[in-house]
C-alpha atoms as a PDB file:
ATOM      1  CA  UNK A   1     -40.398 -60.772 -25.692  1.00  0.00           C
ATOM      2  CA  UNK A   2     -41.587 -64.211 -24.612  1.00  0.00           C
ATOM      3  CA  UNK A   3     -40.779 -65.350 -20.833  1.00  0.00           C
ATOM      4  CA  UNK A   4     -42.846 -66.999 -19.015  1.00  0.00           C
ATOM      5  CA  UNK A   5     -42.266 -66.140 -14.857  1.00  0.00           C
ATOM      6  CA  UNK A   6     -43.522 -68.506 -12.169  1.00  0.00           C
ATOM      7  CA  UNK A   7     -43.384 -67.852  -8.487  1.00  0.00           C
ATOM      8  CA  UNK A   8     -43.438 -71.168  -5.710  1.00  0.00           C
ATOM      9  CA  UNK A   9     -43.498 -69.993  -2.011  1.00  0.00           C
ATOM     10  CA  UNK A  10     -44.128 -72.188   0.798  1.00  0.00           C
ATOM     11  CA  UNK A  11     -43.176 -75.471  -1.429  1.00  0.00           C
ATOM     12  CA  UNK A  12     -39.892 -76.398   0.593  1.00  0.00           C
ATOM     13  CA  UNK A  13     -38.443 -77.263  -2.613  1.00  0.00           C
ATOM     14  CA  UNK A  14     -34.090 -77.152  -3.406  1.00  0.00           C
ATOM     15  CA  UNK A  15     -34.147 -74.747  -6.452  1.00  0.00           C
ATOM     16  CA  UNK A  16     -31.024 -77.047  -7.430  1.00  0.00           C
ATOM     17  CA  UNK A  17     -33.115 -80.059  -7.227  1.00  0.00           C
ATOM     18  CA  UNK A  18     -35.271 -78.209  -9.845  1.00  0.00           C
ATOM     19  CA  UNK A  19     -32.705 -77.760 -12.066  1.00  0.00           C
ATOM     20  CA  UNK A  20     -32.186 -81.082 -12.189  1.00  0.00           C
ATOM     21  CA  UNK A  21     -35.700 -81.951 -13.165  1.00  0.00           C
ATOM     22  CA  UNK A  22     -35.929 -79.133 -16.009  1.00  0.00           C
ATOM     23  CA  UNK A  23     -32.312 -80.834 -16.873  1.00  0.00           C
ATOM     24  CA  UNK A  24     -33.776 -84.492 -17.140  1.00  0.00           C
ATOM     25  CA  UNK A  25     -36.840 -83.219 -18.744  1.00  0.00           C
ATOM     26  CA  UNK A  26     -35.078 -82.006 -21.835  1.00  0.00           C
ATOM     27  CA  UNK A  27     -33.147 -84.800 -22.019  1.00  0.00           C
ATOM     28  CA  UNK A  28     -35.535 -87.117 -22.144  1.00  0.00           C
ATOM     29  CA  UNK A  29     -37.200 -85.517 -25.032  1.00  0.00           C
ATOM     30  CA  UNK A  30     -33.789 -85.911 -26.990  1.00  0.00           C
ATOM     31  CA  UNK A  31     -32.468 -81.952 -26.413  1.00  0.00           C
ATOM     32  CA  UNK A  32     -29.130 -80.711 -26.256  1.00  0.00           C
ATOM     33  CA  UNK A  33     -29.224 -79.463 -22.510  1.00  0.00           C
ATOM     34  CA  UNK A  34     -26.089 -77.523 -20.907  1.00  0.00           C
ATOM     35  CA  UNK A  35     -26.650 -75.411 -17.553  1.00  0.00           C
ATOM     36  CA  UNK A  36     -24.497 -73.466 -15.396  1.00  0.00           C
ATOM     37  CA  UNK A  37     -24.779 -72.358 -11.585  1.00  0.00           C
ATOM     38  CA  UNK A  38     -24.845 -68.801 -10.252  1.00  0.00           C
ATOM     39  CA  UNK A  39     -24.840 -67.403  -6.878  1.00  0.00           C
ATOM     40  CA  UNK A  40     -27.823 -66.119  -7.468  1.00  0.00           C
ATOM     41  CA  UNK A  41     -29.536 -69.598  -8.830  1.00  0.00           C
ATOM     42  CA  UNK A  42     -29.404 -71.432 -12.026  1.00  0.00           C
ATOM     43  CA  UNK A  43     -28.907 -71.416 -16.020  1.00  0.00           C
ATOM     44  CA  UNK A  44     -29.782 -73.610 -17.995  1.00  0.00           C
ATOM     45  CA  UNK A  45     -30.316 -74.446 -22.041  1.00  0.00           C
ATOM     46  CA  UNK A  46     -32.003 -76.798 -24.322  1.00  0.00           C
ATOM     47  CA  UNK A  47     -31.987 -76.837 -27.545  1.00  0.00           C
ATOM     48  CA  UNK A  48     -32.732 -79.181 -30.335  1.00  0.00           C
ATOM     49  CA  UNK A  49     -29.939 -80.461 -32.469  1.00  0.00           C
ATOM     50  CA  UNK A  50     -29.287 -81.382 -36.135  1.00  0.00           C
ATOM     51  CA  UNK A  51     -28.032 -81.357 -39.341  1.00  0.00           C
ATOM     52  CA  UNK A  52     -31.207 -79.108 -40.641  1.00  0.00           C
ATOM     53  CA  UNK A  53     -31.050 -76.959 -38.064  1.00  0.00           C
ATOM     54  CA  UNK A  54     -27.218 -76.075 -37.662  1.00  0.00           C
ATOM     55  CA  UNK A  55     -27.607 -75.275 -41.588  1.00  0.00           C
ATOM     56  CA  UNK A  56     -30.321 -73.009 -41.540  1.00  0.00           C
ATOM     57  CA  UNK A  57     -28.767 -71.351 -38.405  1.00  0.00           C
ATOM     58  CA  UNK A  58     -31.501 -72.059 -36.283  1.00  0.00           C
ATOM     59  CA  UNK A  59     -29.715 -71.117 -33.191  1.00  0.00           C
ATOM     60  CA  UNK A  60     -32.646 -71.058 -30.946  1.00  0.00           C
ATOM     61  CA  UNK A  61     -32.562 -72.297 -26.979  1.00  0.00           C
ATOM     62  CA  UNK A  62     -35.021 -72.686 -24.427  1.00  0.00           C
ATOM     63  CA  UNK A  63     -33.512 -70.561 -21.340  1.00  0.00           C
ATOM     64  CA  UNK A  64     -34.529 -71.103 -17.994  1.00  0.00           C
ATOM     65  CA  UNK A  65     -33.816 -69.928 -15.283  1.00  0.00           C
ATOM     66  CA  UNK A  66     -33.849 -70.719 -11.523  1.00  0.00           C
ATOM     67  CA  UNK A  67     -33.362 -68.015  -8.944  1.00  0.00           C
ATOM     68  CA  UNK A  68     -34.133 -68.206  -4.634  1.00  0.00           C
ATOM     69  CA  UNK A  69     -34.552 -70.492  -2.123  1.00  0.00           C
ATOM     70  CA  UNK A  70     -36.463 -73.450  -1.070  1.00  0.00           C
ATOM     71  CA  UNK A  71     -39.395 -71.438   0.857  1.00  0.00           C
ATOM     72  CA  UNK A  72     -39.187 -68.830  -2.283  1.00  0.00           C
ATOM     73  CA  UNK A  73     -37.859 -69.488  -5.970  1.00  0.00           C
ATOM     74  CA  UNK A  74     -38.584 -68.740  -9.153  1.00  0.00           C
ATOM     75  CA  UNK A  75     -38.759 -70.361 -12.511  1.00  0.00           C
ATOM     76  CA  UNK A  76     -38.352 -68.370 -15.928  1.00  0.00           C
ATOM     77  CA  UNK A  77     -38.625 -70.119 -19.112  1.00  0.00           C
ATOM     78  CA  UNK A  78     -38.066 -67.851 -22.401  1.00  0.00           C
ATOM     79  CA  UNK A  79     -36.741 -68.354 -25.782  1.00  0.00           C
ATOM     80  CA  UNK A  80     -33.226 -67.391 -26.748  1.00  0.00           C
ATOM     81  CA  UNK A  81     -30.006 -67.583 -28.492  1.00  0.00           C
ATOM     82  CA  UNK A  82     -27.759 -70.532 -27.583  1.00  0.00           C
ATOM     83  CA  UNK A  83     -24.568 -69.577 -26.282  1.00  0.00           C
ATOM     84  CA  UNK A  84     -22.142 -71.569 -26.981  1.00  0.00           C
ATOM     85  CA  UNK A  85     -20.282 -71.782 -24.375  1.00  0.00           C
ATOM     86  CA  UNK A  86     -22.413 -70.948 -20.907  1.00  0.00           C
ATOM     87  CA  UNK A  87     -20.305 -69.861 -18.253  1.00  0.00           C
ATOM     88  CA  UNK A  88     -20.146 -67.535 -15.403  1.00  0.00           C
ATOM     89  CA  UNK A  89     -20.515 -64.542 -17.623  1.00  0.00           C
ATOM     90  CA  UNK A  90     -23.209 -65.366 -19.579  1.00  0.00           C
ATOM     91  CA  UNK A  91     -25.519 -66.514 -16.528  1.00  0.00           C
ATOM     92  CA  UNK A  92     -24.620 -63.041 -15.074  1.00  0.00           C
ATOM     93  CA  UNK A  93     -26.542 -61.410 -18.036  1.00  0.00           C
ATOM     94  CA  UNK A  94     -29.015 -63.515 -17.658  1.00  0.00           C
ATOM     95  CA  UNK A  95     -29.685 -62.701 -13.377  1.00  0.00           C
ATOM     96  CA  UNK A  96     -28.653 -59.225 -13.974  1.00  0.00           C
ATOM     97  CA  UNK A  97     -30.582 -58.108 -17.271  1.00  0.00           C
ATOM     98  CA  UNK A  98     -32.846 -60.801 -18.188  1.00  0.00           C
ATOM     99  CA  UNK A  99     -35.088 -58.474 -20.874  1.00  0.00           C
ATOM    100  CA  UNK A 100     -31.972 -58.013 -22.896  1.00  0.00           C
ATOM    101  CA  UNK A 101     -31.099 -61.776 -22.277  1.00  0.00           C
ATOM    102  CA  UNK A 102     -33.964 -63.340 -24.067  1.00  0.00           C
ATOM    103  CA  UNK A 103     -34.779 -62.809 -27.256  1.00  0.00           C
ATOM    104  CA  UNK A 104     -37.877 -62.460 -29.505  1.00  0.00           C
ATOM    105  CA  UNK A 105     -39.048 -65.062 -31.591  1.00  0.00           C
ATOM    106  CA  UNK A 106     -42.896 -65.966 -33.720  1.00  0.00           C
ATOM    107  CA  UNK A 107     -44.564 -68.570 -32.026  1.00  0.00           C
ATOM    108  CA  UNK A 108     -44.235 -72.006 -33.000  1.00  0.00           C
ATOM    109  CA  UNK A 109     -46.653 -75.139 -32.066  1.00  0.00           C
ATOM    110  CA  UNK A 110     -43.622 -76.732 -30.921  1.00  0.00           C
ATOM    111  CA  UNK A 111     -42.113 -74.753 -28.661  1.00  0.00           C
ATOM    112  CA  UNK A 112     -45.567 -73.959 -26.519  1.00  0.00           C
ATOM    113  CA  UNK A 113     -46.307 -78.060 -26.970  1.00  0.00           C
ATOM    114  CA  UNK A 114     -42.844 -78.290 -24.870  1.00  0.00           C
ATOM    115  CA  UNK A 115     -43.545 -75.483 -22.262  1.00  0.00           C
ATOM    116  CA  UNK A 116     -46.929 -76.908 -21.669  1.00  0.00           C
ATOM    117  CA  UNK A 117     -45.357 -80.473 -21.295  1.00  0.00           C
ATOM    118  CA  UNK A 118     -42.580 -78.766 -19.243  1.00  0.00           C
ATOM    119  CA  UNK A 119     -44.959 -76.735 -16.819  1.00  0.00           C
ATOM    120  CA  UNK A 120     -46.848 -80.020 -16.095  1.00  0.00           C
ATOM    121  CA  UNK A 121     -44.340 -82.183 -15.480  1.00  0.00           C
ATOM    122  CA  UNK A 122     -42.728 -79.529 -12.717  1.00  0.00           C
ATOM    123  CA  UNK A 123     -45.729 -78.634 -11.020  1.00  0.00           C
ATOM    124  CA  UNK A 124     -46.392 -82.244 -10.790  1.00  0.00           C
ATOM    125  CA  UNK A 125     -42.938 -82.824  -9.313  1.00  0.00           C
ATOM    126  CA  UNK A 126     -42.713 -79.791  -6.627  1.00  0.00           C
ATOM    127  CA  UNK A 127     -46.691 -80.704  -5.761  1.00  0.00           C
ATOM    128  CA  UNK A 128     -44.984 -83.965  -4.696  1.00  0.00           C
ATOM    129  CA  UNK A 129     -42.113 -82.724  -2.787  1.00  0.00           C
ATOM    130  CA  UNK A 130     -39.126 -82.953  -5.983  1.00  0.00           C
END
């Protein structure tokens, strides 16, 4: 399984403001992005679209999630099936049983070239207040 966990305490940061960057981040790099909020934080996927890859069923996601409070929150980025339609029962998988939520997959040069790019650009933003 591939998830990635990090913890912020002390950063007086709105986890929902967070969202929003991770949300702008993947657009900006051209991803399909759709998110959902839970009462116990946030959901959200990117994927990248296409012809080639709706044909070869290449129905992989970036899944992150968001979870706690400005003093205390969370951030956990894996790799997983896109759901089609994210709603309130899907992100409740996800909070409640995230090892069966994401999903295995080989590495790929892309995928840690966009976590690395995606790790830097939020520690830069909640180093600065978000």
């Amino acid at each position: 399984m591939k998830q990635i966990v990090r913890e912020y305490q002390g950063k007086n940061v709105d986890p929902k403001k967070v969202a929003e960057l991770i949300k702008s981040f993947f657009a900006e790099e051209n991803f399909k992005v759709q998110d959902t909020e839970h009462p116990k934080g946030f959901l959200i996927q990117a994927t990248k679209g296409g012809f080639l890859r709706t044909l070869l069923s290449m129905d992989r996601a970036f899944t992150i999630t968001v979870s706690g409070d400005a003093s205390d929150f969370k951030v956990a980025l894996g790799v997983g099936k896109w759901i089609q339609n994210l709603g309130v029962a899907a992100a409740e998988a996800f909070f409640i049983t995230p090892v069966v939520a994401f999903v295995e997959v080989p590495e790929a040069l892309w995928s840690y070239e966009i976590e690395h790019q995606l790790w830097h650009y939020l520690e830069n933003q909640i180093e600065l207040g978000a």
